[in-house]
Structures are given as C-alpha cells and as structure tokens.
C-alpha atoms as a PDB file:
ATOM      1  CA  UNK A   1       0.000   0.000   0.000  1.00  0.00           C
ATOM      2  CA  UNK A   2       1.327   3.038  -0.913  1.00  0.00           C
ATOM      3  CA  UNK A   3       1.626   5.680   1.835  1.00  0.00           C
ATOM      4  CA  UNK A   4       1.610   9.570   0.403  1.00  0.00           C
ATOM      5  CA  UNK A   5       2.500  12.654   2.592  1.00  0.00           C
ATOM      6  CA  UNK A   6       0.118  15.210   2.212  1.00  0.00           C
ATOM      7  CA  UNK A   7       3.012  18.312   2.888  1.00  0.00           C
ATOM      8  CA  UNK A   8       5.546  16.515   0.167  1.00  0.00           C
ATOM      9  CA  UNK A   9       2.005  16.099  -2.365  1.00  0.00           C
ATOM     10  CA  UNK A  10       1.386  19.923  -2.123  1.00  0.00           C
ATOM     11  CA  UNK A  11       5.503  20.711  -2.050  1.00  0.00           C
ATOM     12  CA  UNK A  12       6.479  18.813  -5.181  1.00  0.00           C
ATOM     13  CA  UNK A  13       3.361  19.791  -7.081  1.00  0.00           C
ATOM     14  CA  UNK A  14       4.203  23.738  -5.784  1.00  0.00           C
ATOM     15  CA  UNK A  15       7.063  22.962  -7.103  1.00  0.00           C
ATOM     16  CA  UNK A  16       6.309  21.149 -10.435  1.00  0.00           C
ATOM     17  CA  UNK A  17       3.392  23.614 -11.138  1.00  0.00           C
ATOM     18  CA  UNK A  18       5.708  26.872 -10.909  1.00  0.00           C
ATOM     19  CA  UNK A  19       8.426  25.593 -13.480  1.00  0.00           C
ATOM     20  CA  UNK A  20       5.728  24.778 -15.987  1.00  0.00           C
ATOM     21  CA  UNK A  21       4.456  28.419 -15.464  1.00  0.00           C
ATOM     22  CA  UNK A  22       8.212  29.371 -15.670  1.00  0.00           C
ATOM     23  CA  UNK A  23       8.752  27.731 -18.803  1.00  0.00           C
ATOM     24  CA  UNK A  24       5.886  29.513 -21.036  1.00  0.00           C
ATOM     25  CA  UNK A  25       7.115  32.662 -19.098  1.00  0.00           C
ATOM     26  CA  UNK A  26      10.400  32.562 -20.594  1.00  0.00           C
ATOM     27  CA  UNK A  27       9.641  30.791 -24.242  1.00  0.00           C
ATOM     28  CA  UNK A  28       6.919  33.462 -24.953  1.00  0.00           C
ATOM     29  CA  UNK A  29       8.819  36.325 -23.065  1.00  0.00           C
ATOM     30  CA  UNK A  30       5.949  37.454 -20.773  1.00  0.00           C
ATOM     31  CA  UNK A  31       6.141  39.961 -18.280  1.00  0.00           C
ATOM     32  CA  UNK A  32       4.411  38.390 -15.186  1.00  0.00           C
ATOM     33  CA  UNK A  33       4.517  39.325 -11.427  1.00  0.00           C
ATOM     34  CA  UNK A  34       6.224  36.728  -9.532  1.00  0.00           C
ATOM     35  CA  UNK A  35       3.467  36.722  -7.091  1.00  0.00           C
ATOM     36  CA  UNK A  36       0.943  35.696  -9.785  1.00  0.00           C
ATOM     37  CA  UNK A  37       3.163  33.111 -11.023  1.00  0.00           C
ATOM     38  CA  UNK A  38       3.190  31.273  -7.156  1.00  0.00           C
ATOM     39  CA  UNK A  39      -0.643  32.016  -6.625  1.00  0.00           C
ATOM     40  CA  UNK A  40      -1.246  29.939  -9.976  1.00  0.00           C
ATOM     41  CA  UNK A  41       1.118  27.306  -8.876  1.00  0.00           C
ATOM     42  CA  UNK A  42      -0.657  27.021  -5.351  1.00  0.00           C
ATOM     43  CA  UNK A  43      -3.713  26.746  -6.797  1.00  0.00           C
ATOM     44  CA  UNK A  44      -2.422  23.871  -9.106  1.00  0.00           C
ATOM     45  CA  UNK A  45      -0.762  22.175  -6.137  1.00  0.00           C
ATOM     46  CA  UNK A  46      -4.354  22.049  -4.335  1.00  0.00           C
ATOM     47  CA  UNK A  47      -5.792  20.113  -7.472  1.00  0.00           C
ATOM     48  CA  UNK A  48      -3.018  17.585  -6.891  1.00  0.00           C
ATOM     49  CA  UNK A  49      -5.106  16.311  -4.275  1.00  0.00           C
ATOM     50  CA  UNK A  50      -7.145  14.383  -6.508  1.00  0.00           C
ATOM     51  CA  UNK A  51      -4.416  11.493  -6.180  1.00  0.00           C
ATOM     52  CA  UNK A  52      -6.794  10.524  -3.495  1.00  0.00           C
ATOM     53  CA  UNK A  53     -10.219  10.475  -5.349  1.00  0.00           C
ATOM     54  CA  UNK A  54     -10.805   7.023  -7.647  1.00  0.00           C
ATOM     55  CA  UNK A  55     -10.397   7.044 -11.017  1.00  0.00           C
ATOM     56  CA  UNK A  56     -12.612   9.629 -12.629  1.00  0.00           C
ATOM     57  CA  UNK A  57     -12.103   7.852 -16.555  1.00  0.00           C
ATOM     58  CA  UNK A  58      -9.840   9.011 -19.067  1.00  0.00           C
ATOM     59  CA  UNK A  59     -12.283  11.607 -21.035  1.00  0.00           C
ATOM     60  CA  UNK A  60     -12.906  13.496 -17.374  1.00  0.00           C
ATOM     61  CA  UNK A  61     -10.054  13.606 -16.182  1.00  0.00           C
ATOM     62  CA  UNK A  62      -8.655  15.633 -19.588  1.00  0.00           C
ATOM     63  CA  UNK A  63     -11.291  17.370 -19.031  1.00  0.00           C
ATOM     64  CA  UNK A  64     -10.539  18.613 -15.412  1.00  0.00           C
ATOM     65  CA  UNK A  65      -7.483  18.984 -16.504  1.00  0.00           C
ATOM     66  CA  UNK A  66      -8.295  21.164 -19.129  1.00  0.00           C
ATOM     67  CA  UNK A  67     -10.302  23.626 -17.046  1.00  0.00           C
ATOM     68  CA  UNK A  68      -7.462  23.786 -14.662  1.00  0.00           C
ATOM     69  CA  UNK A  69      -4.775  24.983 -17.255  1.00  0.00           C
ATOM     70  CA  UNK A  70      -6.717  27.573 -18.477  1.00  0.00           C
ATOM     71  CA  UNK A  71      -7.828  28.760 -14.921  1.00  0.00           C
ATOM     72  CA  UNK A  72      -3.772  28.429 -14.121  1.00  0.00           C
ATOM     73  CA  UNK A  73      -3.200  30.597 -17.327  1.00  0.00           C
ATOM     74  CA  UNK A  74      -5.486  33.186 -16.790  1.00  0.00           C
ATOM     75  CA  UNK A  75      -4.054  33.787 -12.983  1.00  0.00           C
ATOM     76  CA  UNK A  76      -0.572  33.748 -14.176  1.00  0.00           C
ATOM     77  CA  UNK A  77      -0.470  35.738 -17.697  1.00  0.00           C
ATOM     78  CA  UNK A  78      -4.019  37.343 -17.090  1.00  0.00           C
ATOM     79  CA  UNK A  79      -5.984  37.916 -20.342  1.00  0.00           C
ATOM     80  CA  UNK A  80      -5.209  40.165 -22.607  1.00  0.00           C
ATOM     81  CA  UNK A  81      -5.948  39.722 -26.203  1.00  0.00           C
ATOM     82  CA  UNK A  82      -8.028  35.997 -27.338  1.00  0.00           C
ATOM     83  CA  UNK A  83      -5.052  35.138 -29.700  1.00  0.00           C
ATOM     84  CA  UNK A  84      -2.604  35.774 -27.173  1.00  0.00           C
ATOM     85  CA  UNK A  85      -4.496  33.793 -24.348  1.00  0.00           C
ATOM     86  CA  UNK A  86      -4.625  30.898 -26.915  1.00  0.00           C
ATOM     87  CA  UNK A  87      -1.364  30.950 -27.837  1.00  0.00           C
ATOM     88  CA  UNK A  88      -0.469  30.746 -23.830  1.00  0.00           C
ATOM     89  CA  UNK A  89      -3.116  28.178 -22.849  1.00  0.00           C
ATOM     90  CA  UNK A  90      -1.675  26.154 -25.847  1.00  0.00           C
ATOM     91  CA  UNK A  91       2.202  26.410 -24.781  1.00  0.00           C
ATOM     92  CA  UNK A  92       1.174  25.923 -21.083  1.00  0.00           C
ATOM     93  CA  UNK A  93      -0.706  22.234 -22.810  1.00  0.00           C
ATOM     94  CA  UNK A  94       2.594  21.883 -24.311  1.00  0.00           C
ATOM     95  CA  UNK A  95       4.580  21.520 -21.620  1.00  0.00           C
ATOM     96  CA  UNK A  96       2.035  19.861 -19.537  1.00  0.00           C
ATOM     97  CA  UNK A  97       2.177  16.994 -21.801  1.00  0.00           C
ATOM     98  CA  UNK A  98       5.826  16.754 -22.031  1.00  0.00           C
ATOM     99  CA  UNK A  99       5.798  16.596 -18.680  1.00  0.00           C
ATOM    100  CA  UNK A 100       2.992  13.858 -18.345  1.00  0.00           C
ATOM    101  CA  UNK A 101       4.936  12.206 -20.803  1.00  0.00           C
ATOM    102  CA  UNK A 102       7.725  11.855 -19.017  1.00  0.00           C
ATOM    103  CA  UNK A 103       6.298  11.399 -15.554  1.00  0.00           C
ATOM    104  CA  UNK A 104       4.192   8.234 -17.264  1.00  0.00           C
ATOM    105  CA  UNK A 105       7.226   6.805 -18.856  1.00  0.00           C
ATOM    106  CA  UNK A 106       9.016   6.490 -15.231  1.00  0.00           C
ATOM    107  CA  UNK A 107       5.869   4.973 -13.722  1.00  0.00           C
ATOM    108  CA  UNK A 108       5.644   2.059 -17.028  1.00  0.00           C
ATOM    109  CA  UNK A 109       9.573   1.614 -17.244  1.00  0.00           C
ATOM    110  CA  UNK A 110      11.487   2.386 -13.546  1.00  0.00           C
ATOM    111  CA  UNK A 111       8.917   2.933 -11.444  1.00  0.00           C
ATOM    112  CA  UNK A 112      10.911   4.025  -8.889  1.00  0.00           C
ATOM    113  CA  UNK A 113      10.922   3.989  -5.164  1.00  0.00           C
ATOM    114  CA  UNK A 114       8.696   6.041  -3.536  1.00  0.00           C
ATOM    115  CA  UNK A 115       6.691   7.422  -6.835  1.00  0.00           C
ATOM    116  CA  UNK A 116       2.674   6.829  -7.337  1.00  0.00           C
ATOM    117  CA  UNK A 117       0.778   8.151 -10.247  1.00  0.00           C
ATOM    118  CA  UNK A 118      -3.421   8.820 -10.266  1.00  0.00           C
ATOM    119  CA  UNK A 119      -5.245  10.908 -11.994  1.00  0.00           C
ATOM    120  CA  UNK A 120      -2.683  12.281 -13.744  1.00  0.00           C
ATOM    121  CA  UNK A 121      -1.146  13.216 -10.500  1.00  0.00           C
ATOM    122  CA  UNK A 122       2.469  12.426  -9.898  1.00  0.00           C
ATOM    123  CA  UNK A 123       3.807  12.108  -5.972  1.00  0.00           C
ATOM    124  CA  UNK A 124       7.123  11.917  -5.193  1.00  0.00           C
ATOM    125  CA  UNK A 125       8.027  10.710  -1.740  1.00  0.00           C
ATOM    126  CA  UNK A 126      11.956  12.855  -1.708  1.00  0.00           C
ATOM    127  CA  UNK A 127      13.114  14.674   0.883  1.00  0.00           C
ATOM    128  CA  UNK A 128      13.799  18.725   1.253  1.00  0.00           C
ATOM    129  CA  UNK A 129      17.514  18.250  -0.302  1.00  0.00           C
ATOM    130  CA  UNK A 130      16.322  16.243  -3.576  1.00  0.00           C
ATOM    131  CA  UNK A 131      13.290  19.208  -3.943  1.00  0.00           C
ATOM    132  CA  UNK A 132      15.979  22.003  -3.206  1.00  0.00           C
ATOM    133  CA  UNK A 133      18.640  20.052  -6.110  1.00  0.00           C
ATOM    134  CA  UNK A 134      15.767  18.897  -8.220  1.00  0.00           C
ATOM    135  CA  UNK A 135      14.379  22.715  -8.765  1.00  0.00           C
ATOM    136  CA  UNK A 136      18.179  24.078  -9.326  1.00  0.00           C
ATOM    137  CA  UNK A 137      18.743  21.394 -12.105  1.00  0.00           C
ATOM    138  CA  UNK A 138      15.281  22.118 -13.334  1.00  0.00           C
ATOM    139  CA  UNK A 139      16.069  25.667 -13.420  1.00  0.00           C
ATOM    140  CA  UNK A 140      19.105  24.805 -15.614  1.00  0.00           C
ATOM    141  CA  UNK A 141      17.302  22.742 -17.834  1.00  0.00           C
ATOM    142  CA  UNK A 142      14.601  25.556 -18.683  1.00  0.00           C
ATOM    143  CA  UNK A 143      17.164  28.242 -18.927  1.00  0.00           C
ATOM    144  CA  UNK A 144      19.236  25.998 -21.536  1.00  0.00           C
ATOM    145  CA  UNK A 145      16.044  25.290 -23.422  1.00  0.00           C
ATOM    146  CA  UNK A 146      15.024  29.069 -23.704  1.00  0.00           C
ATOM    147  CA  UNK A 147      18.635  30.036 -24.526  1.00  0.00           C
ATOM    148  CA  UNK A 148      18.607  27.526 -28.121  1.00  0.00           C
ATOM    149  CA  UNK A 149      14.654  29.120 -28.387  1.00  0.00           C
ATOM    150  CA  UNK A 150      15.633  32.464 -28.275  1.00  0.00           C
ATOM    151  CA  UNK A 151      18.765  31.898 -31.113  1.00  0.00           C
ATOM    152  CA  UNK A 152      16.075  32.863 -33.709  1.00  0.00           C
ATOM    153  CA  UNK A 153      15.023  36.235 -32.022  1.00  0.00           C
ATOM    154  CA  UNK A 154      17.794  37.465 -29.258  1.00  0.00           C
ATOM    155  CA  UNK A 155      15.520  38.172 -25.989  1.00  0.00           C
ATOM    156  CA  UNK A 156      17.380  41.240 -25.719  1.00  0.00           C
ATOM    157  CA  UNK A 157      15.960  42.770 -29.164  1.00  0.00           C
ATOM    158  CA  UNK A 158      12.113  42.036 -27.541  1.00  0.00           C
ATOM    159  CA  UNK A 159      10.553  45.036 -25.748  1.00  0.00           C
ATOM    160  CA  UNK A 160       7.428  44.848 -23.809  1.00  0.00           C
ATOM    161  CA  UNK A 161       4.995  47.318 -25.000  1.00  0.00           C
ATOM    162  CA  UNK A 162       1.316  48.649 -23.816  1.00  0.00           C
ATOM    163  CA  UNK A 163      -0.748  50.232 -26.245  1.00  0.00           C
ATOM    164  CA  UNK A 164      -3.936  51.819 -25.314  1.00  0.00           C
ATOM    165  CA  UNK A 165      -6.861  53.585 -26.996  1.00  0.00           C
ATOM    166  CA  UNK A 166     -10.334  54.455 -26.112  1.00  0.00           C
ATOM    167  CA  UNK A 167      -9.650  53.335 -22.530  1.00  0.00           C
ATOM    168  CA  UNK A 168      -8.890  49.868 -23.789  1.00  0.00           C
ATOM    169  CA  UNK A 169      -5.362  48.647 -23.097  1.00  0.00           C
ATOM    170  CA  UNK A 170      -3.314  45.702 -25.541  1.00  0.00           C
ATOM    171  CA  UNK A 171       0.107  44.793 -24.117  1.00  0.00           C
ATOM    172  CA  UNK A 172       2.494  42.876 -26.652  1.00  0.00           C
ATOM    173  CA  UNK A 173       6.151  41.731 -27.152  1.00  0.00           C
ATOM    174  CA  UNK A 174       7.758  43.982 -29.755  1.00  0.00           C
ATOM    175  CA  UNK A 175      10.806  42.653 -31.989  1.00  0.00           C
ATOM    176  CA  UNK A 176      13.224  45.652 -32.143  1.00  0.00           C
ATOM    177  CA  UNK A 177      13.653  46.421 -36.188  1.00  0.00           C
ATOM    178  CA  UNK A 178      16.513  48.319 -36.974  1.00  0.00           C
ATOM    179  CA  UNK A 179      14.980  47.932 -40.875  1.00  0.00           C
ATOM    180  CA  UNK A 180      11.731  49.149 -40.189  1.00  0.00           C
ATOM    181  CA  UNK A 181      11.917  53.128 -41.130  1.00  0.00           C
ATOM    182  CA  UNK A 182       8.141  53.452 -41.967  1.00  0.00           C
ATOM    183  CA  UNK A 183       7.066  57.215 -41.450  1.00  0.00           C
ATOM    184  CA  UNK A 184       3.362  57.837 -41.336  1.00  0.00           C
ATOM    185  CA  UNK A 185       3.136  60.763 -43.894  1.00  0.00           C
ATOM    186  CA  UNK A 186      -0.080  62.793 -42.236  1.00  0.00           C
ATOM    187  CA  UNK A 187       1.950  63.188 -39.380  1.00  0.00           C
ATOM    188  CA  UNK A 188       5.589  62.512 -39.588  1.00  0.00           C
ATOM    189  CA  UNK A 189       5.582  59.960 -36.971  1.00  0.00           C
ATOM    190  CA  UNK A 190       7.429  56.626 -36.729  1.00  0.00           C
ATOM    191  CA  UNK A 191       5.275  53.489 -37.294  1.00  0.00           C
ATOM    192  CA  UNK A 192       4.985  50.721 -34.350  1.00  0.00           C
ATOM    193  CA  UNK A 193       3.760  47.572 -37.216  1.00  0.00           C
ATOM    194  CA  UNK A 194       1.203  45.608 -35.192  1.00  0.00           C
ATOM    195  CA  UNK A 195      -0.400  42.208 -35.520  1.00  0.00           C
ATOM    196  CA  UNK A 196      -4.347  42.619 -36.008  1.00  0.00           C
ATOM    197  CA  UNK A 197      -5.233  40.026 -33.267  1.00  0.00           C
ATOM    198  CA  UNK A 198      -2.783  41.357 -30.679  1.00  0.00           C
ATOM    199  CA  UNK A 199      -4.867  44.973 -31.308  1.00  0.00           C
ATOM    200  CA  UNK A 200      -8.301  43.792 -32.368  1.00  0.00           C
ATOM    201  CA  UNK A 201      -9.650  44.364 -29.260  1.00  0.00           C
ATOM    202  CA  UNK A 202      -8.980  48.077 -29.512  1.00  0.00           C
ATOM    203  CA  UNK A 203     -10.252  48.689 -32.678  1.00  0.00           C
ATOM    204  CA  UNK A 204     -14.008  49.675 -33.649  1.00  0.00           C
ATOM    205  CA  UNK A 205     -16.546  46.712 -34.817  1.00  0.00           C
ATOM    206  CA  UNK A 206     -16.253  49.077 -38.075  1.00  0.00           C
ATOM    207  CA  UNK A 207     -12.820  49.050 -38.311  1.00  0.00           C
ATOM    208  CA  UNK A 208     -12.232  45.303 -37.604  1.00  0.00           C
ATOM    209  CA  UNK A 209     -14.422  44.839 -40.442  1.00  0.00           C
ATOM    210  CA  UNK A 210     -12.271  47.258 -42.762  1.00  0.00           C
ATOM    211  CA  UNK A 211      -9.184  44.626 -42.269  1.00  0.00           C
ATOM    212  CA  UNK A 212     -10.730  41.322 -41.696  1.00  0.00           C
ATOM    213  CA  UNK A 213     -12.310  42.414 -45.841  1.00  0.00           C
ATOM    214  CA  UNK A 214      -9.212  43.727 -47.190  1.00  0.00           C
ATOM    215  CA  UNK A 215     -10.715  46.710 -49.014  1.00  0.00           C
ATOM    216  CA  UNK A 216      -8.907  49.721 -47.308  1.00  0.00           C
ATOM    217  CA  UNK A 217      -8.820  51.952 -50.275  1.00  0.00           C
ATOM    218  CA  UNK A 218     -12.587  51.187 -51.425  1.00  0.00           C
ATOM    219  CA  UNK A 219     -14.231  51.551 -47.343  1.00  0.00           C
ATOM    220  CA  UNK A 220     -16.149  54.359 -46.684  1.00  0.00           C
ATOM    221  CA  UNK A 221     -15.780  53.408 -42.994  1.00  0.00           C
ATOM    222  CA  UNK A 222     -12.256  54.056 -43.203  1.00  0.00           C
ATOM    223  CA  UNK A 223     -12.834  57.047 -44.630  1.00  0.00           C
ATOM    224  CA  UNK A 224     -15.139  58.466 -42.108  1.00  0.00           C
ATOM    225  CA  UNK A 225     -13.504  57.441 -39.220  1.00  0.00           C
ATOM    226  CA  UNK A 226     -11.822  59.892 -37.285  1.00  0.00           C
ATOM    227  CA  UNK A 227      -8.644  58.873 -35.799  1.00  0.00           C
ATOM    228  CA  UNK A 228      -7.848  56.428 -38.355  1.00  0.00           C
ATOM    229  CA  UNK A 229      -6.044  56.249 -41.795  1.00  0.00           C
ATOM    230  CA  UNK A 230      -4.198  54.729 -44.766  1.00  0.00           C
ATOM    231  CA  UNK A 231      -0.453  54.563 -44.118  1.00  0.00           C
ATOM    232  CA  UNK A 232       1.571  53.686 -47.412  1.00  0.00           C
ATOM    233  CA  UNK A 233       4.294  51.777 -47.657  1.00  0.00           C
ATOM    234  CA  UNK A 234       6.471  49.995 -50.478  1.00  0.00           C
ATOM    235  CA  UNK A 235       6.397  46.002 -50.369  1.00  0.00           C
ATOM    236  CA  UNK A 236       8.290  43.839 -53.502  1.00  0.00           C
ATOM    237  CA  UNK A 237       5.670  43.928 -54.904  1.00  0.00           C
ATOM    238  CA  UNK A 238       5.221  47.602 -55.090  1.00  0.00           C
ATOM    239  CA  UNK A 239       3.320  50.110 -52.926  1.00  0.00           C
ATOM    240  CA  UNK A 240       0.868  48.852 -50.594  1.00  0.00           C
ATOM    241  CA  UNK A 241      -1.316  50.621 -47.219  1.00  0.00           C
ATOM    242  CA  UNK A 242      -2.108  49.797 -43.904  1.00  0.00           C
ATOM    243  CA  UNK A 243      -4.166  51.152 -41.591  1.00  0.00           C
ATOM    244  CA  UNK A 244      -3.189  53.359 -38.751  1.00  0.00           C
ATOM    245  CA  UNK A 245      -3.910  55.531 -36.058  1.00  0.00           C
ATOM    246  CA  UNK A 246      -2.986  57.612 -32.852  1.00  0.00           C
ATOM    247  CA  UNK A 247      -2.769  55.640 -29.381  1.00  0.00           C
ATOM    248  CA  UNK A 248      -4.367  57.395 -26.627  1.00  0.00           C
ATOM    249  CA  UNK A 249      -1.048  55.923 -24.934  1.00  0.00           C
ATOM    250  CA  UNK A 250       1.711  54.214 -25.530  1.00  0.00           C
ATOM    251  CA  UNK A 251       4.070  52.469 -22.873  1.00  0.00           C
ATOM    252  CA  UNK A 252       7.790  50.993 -23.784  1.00  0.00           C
ATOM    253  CA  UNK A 253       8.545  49.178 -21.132  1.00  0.00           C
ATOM    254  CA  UNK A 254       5.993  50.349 -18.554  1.00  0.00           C
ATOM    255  CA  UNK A 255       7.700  54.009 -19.422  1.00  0.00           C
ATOM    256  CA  UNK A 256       5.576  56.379 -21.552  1.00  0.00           C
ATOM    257  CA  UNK A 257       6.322  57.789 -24.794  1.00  0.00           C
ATOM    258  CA  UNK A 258       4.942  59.324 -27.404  1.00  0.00           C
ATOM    259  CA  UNK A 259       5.683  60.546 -30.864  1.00  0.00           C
ATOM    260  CA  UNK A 260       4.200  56.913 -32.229  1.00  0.00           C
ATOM    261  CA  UNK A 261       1.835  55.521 -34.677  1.00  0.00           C
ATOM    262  CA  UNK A 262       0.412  52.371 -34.808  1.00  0.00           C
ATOM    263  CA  UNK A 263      -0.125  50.302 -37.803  1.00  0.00           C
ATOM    264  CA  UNK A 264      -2.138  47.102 -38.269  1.00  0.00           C
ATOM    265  CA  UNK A 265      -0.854  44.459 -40.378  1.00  0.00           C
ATOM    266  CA  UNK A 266      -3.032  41.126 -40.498  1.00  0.00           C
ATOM    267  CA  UNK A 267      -0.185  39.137 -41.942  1.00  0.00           C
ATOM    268  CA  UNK A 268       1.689  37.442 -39.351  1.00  0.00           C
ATOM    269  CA  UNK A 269       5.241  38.980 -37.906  1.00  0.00           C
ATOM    270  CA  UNK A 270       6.824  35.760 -36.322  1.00  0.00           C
ATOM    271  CA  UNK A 271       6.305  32.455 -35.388  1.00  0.00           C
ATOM    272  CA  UNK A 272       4.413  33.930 -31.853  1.00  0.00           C
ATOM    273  CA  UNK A 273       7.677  34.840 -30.187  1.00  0.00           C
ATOM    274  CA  UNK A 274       6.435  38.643 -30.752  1.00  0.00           C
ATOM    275  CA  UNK A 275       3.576  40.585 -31.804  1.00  0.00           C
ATOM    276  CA  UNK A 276       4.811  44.163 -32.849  1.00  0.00           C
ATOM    277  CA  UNK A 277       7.893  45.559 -34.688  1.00  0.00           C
ATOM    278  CA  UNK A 278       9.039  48.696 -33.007  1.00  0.00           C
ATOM    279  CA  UNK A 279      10.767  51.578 -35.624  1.00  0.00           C
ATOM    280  CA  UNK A 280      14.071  52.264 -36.312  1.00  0.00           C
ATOM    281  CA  UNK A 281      13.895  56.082 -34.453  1.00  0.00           C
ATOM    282  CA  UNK A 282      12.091  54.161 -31.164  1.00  0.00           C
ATOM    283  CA  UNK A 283      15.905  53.897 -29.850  1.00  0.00           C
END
C-alpha cells in the first residue's frame, strides 16, 4: 500500500506547477509578477489532491485537466488579447504533456521507489535536499532550453509594449527592427507595425471589419472614421497601405512615450515569439 505525505504532495506539485508556469514565461517572453506566477502554482498544487479520489475515466479527467490549465493561465499571464491567451493556454498544454509524458514513462519503465501516479497526478516521496537540487537542475534545464529558443530572435531585441486607446489597453512583445523606417506621412511619426489580433480588441466593430475584408482603399468606414487612416508603404511587390492611427497611450517598457503611430498588419510577424515591430527612431 502506498503511503503519500500530504506536505511533500502539495511541495512537489508547488514545485512542479511553478516551473511549468516558468517555462511559457520565458519561451513566450511574458512579463508576469512573480506573485501571480506562485498564486497559480498554489492553486495547481491544491488540485493535486485528486491522487486521493478514484479514477474519474480518461475523457474526465482531460477534461478537469483542461479547465485547470486555463484557470492556471489566466491567474498567471491574465488575459489580454483571445489570440494571445490561446497561444499561452496552448504552450502551457505543451509543456504539460511533455511533462505527463515523461512522468508516465518512469511509472511504465522504472517505477521508482517512492513514486505513485493517479489521476494524472504524480507524488514523489523525496526529501527537502532532492526538492531544493531537483528545482536548481530544473532551473538549468529551462534556462538551456530558452537560450537555443531564443537563437532565432535574441531576448534582448524584444521590448514589452502597452498600447492603449479608447480606454482599452493591448500589451504585446515587440521585436526591435533596426529595418523598419516606416514614417506615417499625415503626421511625420514613426510606425509601431502591429499584428491585427494582438490589437483587435482596440479597434471599432467598423474598423475590424475594414481589415478582416481587405478593401482599405474602397471603405467608406475608413474614410469616415476619425482617428484612423491609410499609411503607405512599399512592399516587392510595389506600394501597398495599412491602416493606422494615434494611441491614446503608448508604454515601452511600462515608461511612456509618445511621438508613435500604430499600424495594423493582419499578416503574421513571427512564429508567436512577438507581436509588434518597433521603428528604427524608437531607440
């Protein structure tokens, strides 16, 4: 009969749950209090006690399961934007299951000493030294992992940025373009490029129509509304618009500045590791 310790269930799970938080933290370059980050994980730990219930079947327990990442997810990273929340509850899955993964395969193949699995709940029966190495080595291991992520965009070239307009706030990770010299012509102002679902939520039903259509030049919407316009722009391809406007706001690194426009590109800019491409003149 396995015997399980009710302090070392909640501890290792504390534990487990943080570095999973920790990991989508540092792939997607988040900016998240710390004291979020341990409220998620000590709400995840309490779920671990479900070891104890019987087996709930395969379909419910994904289903729990599912509930609880995105309830971990929204008290870590909030909820910003729908895309963005996605893209986190997704990576969060992601490393859940890699995790599972690996936590199953020790259970089939070593089952070691002192481990019990249920409900997809791992225990661990270690003692404070093996928690205190175990989450330095983990610590490693996520740090390495991020450091070969970030090789295709340099963390230190990503800028957090708030945007806000019409008392609604977005807050995205900007890639630092030293290429981008885009002037808005109307008022001589550099051009922050913007990904339409990281700003949708800003924009006017009327406007979100405008780019979800792809008819700037033809909308009369566009051409009555009042803070917004065409920006031009030369692609390959020739010249080409997008549509901008005037933030209320605009925050680089929780500092205001101003001087900015914003323009709203519904092509993609990366592969999710940012969400704006700040000008050349920002710096």
């Amino acid at each position: 009969m396995q015997v399980i310790y009710l302090d070392v269930l909640l501890a290792v799970n504390l534990f487990v749950n943080y570095f999973l938080l920790l990991s989508v933290k540092l792939f997607f370059h988040s900016k998240v209090k710390r004291w979020r980050m341990i409220l998620a994980a000590v709400i995840g730990s309490l779920f671990s006690l479900m070891i104890f219930l019987p087996d709930p079947g395969l379909l419910l327990t994904f289903l729990i399961k599912g509930i609880l990442g995105v309830l971990l997810v929204w008290l870590c990273f909030g909820y910003q934007q729908r895309g963005i929340f996605i893209k986190t509850v997704l990576g969060f899955f992601g490393v859940n299951f890699l995790y599972a993964g690996v936590m199953m395969a020790l259970w089939i193949f070593v089952c070691p000493v002192g481990m019990y699995w249920n409900n997809g709940v791992a225990y661990f029966h270690i003692s404070a030294l093996a928690l205190v190495i175990g989450t330095i080595v983990a610590y490693i291991v996520v740090r390495v992992i991020c450091f070969l992520w970030n090789k295709r965009v340099h963390a230190k070239e990503l800028y957090q940025i708030k945007i806000i307009w019409n008392q609604k706030e977005a807050n995205l990770s900007a890639f630092y373009d030293t290429g981008n010299r885009l002037i808005d012509p109307f008022t001589g102002h550099p051009v922050v490029i913007c990904e339409y679902q990281a700003v949708k939520n800003l924009l006017p039903a009327s406007i979100q129509q405008v780019l979800e259509s792809g008819q700037y030049i033809q909308s009369t919407e566009l051409l009555q509304a009042v803070k917004f316009h065409l920006i031009p722009f030369q692609t390959v391809g020739g010249e080409s618009f997008i549509v901008g406007f005037a933030p209320d706001q605009f925050y680089l690194e929780e500092k205001p500045v101003s001087g900015f426009m914003i323009g709203i590109t519904v092509n993609h800019l990366s592969h999710g590791e940012f969400q704006a491409v700040l000008p050349a003149k920002f710096n």
